[in-house]
PDB file of N, CA and C in Angstrom:
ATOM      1  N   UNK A   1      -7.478 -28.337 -94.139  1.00  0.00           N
ATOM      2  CA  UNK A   1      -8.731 -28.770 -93.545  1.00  0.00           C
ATOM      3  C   UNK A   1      -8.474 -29.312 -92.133  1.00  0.00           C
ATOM      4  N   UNK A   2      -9.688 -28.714 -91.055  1.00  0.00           N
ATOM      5  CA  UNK A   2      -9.211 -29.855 -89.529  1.00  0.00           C
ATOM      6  C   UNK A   2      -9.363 -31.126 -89.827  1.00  0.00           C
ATOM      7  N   UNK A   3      -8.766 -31.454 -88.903  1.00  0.00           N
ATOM      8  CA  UNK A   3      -9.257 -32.952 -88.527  1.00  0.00           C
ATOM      9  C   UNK A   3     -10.451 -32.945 -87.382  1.00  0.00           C
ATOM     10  N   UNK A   4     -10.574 -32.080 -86.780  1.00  0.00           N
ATOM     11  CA  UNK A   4     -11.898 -31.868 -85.900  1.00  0.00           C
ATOM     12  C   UNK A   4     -12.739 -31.066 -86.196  1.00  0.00           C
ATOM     13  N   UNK A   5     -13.746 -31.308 -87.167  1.00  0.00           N
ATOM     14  CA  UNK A   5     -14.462 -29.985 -87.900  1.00  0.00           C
ATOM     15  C   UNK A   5     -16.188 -29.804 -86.934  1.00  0.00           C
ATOM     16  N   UNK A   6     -16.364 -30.396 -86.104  1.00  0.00           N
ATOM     17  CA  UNK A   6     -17.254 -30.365 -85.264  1.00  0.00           C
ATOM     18  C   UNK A   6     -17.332 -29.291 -84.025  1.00  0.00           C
ATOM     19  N   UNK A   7     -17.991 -28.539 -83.452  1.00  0.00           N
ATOM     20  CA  UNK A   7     -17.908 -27.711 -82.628  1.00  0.00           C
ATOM     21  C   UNK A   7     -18.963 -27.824 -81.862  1.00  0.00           C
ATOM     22  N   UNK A   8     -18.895 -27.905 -80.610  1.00  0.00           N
ATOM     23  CA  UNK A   8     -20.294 -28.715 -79.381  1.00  0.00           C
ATOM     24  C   UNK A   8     -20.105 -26.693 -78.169  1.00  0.00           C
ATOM     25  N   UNK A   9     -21.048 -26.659 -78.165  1.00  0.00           N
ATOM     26  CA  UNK A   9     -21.213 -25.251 -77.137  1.00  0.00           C
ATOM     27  C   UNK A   9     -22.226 -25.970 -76.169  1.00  0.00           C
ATOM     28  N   UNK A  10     -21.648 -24.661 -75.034  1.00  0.00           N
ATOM     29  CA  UNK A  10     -22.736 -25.360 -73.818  1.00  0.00           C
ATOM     30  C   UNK A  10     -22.157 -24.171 -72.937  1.00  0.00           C
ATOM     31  N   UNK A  11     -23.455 -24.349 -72.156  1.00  0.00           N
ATOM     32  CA  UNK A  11     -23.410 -22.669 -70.978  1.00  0.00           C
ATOM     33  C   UNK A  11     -22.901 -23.219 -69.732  1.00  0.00           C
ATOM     34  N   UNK A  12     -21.967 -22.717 -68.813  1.00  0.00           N
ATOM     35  CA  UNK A  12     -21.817 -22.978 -67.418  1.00  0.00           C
ATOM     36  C   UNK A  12     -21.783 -21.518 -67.108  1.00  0.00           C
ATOM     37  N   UNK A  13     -22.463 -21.300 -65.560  1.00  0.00           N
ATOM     38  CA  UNK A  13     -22.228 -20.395 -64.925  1.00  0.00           C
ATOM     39  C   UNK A  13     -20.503 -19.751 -64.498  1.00  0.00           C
ATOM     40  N   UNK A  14     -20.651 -18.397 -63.489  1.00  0.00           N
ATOM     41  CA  UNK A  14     -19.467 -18.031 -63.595  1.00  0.00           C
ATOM     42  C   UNK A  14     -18.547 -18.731 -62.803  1.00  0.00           C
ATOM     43  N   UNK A  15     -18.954 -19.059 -61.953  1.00  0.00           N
ATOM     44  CA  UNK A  15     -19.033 -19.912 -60.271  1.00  0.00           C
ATOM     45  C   UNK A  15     -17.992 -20.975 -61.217  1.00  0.00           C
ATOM     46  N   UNK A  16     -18.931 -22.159 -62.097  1.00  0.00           N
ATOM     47  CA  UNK A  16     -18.386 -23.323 -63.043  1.00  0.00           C
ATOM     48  C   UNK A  16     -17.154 -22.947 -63.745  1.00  0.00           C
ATOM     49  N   UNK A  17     -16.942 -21.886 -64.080  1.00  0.00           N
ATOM     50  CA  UNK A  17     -16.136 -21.288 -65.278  1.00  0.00           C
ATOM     51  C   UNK A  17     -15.111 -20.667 -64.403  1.00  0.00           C
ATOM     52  N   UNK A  18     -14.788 -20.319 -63.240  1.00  0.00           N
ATOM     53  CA  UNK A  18     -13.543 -20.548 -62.266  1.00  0.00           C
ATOM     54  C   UNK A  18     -13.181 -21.676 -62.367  1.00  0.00           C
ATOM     55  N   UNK A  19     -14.171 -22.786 -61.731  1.00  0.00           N
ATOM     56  CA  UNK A  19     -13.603 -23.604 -61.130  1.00  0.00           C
ATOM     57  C   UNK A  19     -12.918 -24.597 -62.507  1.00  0.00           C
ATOM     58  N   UNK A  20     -13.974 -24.540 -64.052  1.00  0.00           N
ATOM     59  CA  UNK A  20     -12.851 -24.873 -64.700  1.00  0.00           C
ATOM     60  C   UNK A  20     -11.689 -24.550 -65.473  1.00  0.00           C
ATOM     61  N   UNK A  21     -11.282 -23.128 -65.673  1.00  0.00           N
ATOM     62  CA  UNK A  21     -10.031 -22.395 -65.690  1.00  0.00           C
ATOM     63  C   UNK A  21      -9.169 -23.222 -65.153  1.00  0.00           C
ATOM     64  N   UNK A  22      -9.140 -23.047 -63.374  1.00  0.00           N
ATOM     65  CA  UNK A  22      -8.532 -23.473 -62.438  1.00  0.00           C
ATOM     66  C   UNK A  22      -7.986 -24.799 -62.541  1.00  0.00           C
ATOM     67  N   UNK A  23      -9.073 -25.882 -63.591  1.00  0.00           N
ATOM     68  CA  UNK A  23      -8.733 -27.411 -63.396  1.00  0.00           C
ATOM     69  C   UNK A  23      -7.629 -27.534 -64.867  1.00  0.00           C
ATOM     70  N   UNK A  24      -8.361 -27.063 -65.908  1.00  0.00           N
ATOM     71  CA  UNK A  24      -7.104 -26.378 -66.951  1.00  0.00           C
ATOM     72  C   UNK A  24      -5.980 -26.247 -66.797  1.00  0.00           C
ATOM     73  N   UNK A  25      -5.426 -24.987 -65.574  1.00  0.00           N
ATOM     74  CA  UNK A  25      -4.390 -24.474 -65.557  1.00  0.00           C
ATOM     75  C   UNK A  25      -3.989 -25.910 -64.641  1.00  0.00           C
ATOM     76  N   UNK A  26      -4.066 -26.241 -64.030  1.00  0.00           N
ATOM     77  CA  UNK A  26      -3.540 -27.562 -63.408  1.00  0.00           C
ATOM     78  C   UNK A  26      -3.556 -28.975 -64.399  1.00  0.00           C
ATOM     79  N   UNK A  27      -4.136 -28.704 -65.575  1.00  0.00           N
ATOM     80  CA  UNK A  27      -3.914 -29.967 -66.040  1.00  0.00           C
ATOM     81  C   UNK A  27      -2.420 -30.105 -67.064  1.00  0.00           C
ATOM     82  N   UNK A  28      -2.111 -28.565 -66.989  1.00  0.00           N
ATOM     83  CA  UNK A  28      -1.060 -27.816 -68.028  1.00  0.00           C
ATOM     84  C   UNK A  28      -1.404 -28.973 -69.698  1.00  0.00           C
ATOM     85  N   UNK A  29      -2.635 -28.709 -69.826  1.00  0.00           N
ATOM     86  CA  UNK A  29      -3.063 -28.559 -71.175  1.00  0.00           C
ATOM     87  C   UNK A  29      -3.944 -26.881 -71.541  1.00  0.00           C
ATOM     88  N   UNK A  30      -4.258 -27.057 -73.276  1.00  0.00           N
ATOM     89  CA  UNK A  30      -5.026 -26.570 -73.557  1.00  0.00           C
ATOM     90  C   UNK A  30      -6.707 -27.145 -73.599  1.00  0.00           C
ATOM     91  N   UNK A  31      -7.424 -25.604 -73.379  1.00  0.00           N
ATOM     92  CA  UNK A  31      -8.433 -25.664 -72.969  1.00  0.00           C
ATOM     93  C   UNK A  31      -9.437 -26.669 -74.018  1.00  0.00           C
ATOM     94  N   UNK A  32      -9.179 -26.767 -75.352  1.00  0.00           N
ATOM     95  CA  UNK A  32      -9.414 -28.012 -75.905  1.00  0.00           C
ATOM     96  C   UNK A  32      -9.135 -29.276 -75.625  1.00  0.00           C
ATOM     97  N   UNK A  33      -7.793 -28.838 -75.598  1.00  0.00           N
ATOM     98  CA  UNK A  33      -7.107 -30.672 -74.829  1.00  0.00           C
ATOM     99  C   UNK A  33      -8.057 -31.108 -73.700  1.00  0.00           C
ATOM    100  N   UNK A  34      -8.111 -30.407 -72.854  1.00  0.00           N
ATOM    101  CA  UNK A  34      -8.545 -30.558 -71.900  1.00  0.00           C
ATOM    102  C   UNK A  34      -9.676 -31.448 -71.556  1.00  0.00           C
ATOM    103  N   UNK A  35     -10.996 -30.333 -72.296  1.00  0.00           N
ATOM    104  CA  UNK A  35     -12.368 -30.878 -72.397  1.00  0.00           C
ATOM    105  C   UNK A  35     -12.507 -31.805 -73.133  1.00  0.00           C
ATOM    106  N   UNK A  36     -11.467 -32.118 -74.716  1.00  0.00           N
ATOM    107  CA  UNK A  36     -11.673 -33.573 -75.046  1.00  0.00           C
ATOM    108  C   UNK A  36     -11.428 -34.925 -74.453  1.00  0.00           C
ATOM    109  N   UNK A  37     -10.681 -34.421 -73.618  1.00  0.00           N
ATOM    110  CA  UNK A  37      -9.952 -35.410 -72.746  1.00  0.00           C
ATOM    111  C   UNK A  37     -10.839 -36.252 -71.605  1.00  0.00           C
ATOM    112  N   UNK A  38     -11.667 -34.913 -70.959  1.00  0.00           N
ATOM    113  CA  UNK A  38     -12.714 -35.392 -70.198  1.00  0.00           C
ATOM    114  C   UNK A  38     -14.088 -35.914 -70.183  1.00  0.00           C
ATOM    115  N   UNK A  39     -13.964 -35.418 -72.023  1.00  0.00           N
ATOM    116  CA  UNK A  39     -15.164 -35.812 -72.637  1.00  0.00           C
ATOM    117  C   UNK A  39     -14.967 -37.077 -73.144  1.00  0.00           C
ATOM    118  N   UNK A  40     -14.123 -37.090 -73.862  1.00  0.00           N
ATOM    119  CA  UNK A  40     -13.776 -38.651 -74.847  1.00  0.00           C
ATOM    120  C   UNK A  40     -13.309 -39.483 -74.250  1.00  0.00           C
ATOM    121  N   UNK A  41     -12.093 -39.136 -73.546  1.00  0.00           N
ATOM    122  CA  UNK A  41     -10.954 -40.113 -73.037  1.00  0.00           C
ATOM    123  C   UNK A  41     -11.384 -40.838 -71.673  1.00  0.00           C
ATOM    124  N   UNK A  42     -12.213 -40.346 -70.764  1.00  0.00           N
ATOM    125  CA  UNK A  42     -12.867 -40.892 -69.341  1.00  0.00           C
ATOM    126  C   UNK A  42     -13.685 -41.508 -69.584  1.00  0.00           C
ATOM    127  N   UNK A  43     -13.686 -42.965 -68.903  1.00  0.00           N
ATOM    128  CA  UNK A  43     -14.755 -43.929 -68.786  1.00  0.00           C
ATOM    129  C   UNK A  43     -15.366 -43.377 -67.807  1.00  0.00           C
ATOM    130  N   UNK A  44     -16.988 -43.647 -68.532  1.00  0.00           N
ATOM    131  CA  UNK A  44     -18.106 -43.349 -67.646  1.00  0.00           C
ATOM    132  C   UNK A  44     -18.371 -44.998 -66.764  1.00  0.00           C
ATOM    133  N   UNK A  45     -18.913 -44.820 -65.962  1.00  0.00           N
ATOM    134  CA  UNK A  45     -19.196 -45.917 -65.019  1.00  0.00           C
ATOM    135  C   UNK A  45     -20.877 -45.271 -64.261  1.00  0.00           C
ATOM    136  N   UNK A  46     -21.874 -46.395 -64.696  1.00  0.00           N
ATOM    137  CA  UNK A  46     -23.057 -45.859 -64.431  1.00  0.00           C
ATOM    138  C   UNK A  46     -23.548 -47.564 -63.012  1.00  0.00           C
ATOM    139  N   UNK A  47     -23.595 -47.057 -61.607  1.00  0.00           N
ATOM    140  CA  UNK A  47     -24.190 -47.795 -61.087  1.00  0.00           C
ATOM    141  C   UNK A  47     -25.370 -48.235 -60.305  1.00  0.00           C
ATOM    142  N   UNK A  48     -25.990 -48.722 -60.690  1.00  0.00           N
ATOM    143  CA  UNK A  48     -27.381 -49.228 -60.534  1.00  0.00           C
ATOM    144  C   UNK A  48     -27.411 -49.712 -59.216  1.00  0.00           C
ATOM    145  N   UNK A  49     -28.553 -49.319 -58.529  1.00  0.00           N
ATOM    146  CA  UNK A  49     -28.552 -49.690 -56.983  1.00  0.00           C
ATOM    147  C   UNK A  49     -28.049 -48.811 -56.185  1.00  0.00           C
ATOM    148  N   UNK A  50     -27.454 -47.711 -56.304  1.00  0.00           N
ATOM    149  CA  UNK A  50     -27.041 -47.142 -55.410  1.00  0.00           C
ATOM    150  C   UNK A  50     -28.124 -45.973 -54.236  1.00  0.00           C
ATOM    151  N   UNK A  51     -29.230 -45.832 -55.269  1.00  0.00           N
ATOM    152  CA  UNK A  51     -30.486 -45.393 -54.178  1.00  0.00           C
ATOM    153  C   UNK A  51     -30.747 -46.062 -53.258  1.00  0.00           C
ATOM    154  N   UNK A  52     -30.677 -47.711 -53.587  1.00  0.00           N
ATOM    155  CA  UNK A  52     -30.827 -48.463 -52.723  1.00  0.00           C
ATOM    156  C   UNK A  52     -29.980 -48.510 -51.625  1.00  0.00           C
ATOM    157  N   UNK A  53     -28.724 -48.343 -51.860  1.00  0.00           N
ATOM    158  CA  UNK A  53     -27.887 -48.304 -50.543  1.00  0.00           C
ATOM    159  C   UNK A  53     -27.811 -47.092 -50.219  1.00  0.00           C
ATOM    160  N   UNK A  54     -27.829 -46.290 -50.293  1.00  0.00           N
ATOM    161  CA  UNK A  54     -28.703 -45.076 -50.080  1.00  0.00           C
ATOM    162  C   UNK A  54     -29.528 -44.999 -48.866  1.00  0.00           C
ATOM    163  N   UNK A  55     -30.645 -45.570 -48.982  1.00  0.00           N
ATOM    164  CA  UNK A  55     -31.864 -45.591 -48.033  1.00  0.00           C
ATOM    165  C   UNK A  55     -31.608 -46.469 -47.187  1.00  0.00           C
ATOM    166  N   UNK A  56     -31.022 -47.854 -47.069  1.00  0.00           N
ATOM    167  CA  UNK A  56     -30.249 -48.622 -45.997  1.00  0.00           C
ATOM    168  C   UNK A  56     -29.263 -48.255 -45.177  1.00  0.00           C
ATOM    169  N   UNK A  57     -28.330 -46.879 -45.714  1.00  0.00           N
ATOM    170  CA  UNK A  57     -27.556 -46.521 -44.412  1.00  0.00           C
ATOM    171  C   UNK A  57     -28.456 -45.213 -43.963  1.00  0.00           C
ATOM    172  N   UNK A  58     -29.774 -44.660 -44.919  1.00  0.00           N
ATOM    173  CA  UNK A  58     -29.926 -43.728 -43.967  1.00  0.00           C
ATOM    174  C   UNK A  58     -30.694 -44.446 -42.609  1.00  0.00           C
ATOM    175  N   UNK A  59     -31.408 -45.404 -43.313  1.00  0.00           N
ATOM    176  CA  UNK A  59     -32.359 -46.410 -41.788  1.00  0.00           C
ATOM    177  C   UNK A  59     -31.490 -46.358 -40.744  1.00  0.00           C
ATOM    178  N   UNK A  60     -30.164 -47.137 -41.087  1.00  0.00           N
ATOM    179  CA  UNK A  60     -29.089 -47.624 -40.213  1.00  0.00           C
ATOM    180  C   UNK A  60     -28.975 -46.151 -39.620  1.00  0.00           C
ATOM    181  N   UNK A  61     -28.433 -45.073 -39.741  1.00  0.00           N
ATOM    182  CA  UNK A  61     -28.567 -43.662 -38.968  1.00  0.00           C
ATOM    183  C   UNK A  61     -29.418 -43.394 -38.149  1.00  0.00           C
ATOM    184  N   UNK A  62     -30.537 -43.655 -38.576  1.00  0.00           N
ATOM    185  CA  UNK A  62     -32.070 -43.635 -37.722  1.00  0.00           C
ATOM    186  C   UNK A  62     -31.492 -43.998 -36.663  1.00  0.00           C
ATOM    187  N   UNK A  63     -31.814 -45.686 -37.029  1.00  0.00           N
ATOM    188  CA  UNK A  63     -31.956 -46.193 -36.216  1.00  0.00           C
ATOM    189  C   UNK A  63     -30.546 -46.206 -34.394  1.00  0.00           C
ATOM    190  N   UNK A  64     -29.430 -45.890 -35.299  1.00  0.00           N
ATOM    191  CA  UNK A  64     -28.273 -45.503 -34.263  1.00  0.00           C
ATOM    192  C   UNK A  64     -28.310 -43.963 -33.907  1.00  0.00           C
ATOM    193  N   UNK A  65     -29.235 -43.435 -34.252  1.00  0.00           N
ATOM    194  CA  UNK A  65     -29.261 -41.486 -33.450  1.00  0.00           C
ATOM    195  C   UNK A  65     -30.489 -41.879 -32.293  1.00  0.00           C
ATOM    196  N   UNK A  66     -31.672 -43.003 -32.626  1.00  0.00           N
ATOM    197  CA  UNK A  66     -32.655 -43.273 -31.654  1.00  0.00           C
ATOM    198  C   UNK A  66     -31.778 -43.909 -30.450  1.00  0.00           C
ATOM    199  N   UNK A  67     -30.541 -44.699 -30.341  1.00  0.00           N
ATOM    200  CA  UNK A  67     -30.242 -45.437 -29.307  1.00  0.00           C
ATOM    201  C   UNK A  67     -29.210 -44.427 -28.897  1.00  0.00           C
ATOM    202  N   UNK A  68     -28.507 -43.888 -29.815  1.00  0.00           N
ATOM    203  CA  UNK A  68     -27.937 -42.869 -28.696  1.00  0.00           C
ATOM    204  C   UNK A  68     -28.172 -41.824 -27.735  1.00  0.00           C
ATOM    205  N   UNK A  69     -29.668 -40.885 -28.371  1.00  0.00           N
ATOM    206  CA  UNK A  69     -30.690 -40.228 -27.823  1.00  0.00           C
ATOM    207  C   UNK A  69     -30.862 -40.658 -26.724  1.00  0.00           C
ATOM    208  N   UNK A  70     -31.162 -42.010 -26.723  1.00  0.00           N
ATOM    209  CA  UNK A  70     -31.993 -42.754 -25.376  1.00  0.00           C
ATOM    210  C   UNK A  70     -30.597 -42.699 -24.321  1.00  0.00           C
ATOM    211  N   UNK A  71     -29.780 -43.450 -24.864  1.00  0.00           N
ATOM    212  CA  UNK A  71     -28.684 -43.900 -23.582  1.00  0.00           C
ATOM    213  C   UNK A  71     -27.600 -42.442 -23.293  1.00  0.00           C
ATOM    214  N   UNK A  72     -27.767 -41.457 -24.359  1.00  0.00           N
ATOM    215  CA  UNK A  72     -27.879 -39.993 -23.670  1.00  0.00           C
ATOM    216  C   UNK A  72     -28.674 -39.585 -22.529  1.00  0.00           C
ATOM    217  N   UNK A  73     -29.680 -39.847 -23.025  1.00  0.00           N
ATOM    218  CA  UNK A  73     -30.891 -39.761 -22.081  1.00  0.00           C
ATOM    219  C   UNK A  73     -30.641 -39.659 -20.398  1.00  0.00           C
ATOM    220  N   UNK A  74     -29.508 -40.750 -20.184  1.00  0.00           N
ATOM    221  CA  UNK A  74     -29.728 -41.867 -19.024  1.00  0.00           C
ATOM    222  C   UNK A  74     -30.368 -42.549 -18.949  1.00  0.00           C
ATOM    223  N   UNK A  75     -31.562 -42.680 -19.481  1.00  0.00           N
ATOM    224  CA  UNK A  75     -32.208 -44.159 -18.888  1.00  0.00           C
ATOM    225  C   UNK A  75     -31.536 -45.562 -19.523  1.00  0.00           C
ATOM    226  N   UNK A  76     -31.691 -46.672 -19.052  1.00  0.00           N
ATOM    227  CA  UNK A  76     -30.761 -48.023 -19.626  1.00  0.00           C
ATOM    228  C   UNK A  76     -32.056 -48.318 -20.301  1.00  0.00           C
ATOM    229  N   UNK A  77     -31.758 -48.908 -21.144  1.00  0.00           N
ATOM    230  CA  UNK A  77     -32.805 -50.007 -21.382  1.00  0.00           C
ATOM    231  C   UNK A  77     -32.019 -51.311 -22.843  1.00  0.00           C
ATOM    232  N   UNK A  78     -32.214 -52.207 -23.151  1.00  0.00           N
ATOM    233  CA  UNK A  78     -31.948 -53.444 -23.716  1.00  0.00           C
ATOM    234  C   UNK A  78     -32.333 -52.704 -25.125  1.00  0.00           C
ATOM    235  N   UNK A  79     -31.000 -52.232 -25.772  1.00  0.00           N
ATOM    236  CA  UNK A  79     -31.067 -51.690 -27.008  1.00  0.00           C
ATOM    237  C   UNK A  79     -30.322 -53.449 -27.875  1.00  0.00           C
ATOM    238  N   UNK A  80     -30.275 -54.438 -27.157  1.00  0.00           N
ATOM    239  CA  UNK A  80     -29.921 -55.583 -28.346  1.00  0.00           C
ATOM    240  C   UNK A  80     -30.177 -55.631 -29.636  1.00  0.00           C
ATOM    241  N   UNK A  81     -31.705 -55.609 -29.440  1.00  0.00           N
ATOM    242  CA  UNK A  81     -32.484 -55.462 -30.352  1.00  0.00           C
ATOM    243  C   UNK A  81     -32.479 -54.620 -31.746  1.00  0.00           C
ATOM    244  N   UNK A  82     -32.285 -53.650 -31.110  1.00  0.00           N
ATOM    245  CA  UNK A  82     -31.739 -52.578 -31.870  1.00  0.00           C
ATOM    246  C   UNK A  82     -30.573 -52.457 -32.957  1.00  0.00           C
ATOM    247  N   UNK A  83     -29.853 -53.318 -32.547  1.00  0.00           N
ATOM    248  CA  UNK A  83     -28.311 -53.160 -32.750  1.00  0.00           C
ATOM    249  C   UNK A  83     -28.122 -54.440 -33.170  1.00  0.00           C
ATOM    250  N   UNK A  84     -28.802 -55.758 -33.198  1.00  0.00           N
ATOM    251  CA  UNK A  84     -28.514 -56.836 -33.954  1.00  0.00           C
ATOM    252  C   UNK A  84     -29.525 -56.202 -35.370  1.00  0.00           C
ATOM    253  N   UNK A  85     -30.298 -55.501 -35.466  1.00  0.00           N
ATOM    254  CA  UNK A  85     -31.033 -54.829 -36.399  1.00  0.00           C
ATOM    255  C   UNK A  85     -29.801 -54.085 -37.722  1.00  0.00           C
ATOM    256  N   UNK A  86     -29.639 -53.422 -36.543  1.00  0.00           N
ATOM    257  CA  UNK A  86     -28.271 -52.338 -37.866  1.00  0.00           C
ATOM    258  C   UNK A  86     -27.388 -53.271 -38.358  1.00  0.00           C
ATOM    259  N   UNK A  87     -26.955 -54.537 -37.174  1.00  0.00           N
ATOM    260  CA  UNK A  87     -25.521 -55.151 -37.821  1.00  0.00           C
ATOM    261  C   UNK A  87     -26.148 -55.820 -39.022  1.00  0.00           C
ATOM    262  N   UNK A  88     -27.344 -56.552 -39.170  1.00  0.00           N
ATOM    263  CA  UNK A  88     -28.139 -56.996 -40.206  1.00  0.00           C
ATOM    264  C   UNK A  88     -27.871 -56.264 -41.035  1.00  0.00           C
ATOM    265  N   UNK A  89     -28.110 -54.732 -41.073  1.00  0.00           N
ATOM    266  CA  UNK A  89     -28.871 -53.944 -42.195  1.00  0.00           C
ATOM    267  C   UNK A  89     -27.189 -53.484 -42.820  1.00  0.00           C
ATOM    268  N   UNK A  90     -26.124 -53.146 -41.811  1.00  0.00           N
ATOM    269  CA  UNK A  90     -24.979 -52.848 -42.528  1.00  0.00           C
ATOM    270  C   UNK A  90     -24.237 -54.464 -43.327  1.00  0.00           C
ATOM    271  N   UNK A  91     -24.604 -55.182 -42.875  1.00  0.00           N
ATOM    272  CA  UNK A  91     -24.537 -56.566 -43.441  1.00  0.00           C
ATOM    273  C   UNK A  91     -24.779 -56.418 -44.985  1.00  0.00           C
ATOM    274  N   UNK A  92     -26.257 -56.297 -45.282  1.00  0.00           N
ATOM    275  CA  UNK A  92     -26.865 -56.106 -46.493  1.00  0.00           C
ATOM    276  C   UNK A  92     -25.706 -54.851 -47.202  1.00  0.00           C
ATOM    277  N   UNK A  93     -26.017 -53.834 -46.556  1.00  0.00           N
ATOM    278  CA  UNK A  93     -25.220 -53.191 -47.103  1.00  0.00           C
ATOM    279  C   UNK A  93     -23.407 -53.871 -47.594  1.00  0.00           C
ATOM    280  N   UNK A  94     -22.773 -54.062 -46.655  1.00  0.00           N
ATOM    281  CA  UNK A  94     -21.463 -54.564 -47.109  1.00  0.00           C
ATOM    282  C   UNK A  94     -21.349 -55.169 -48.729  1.00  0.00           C
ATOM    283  N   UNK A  95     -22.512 -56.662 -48.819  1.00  0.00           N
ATOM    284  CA  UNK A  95     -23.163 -56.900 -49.755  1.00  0.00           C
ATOM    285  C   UNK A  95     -23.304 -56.440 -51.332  1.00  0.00           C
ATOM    286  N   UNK A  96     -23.873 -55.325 -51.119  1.00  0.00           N
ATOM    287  CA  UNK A  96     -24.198 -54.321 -52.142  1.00  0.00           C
ATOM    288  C   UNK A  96     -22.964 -53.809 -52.138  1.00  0.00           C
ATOM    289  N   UNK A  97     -22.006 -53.570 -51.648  1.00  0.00           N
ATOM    290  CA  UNK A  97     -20.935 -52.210 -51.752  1.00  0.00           C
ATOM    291  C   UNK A  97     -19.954 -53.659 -52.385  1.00  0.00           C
ATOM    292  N   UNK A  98     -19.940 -54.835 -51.863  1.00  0.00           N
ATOM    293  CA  UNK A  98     -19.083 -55.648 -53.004  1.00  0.00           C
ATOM    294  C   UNK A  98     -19.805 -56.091 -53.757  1.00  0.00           C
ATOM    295  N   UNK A  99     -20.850 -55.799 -54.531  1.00  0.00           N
ATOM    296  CA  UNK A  99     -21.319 -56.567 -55.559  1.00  0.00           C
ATOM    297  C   UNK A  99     -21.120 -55.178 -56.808  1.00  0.00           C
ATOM    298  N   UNK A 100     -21.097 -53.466 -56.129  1.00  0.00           N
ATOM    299  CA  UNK A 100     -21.060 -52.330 -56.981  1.00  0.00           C
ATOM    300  C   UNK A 100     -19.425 -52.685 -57.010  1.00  0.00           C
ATOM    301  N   UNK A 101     -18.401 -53.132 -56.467  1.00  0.00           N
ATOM    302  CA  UNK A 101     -17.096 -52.875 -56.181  1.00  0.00           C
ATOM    303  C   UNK A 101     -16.902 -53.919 -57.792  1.00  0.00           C
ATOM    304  N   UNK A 102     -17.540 -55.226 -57.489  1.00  0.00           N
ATOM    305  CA  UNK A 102     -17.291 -56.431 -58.959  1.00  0.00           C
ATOM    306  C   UNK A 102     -17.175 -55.257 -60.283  1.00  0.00           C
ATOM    307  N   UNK A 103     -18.390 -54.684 -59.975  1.00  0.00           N
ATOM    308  CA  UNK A 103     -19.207 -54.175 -61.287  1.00  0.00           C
ATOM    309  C   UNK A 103     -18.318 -53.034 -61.769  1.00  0.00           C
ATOM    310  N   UNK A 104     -17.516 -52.447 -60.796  1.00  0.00           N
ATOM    311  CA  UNK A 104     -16.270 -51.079 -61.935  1.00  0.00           C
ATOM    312  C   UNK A 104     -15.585 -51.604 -61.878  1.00  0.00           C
ATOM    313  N   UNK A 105     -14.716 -52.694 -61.505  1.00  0.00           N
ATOM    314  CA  UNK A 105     -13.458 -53.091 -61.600  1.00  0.00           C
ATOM    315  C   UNK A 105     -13.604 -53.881 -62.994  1.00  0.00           C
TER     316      UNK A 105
END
């Protein structure tokens, strides 16, 4: 009798089914070993908030492609404003990236 009498199927394309051959032959297991391994044996890590930092560095982008545009431009003008804005917003961010950093370790 097995000791693993359960059998789980599932479809991947052909594209998927290279690329996991390929991770197989590099893991120099079998193709069972393998997928139990990645199935059972790997901690999942699920983190919350990360849309949120997400949408804070895309602002921060915005907002640093508008001041480079401009001072591309040539014209000068008093982008301070601007730029004590982002250091704020990557601030927040830093924030969040050690409070997700607590949370997998």
């Amino acid at each position: 009798m097995r000791s693993r009498n359960h059998q789980i199927k599932f479809y991947i394309s052909d594209e998927e089914l290279i690329k996991l051959r390929k991770n197989i032959e590099k893991s120099k297991l079998n193709q069972s070993e393998f997928l139990r391994m990645i199935a059972i044996d790997k901690e999942i890590i699920v983190i919350d908030g990360l849309g949120d930092l997400i949408m804070q560095i895309k602002r921060i982008g915005v907002n640093l492609n508008q001041i480079a545009k401009i001072l591309n431009g040539g014209v000068y003008i008093d982008c301070k404003i601007d730029l004590e804005k982002a250091q704020r917003e990557l601030s927040k961010i830093w924030q969040l990236l050690n409070l997700l950093a607590e949370k997998v370790q």
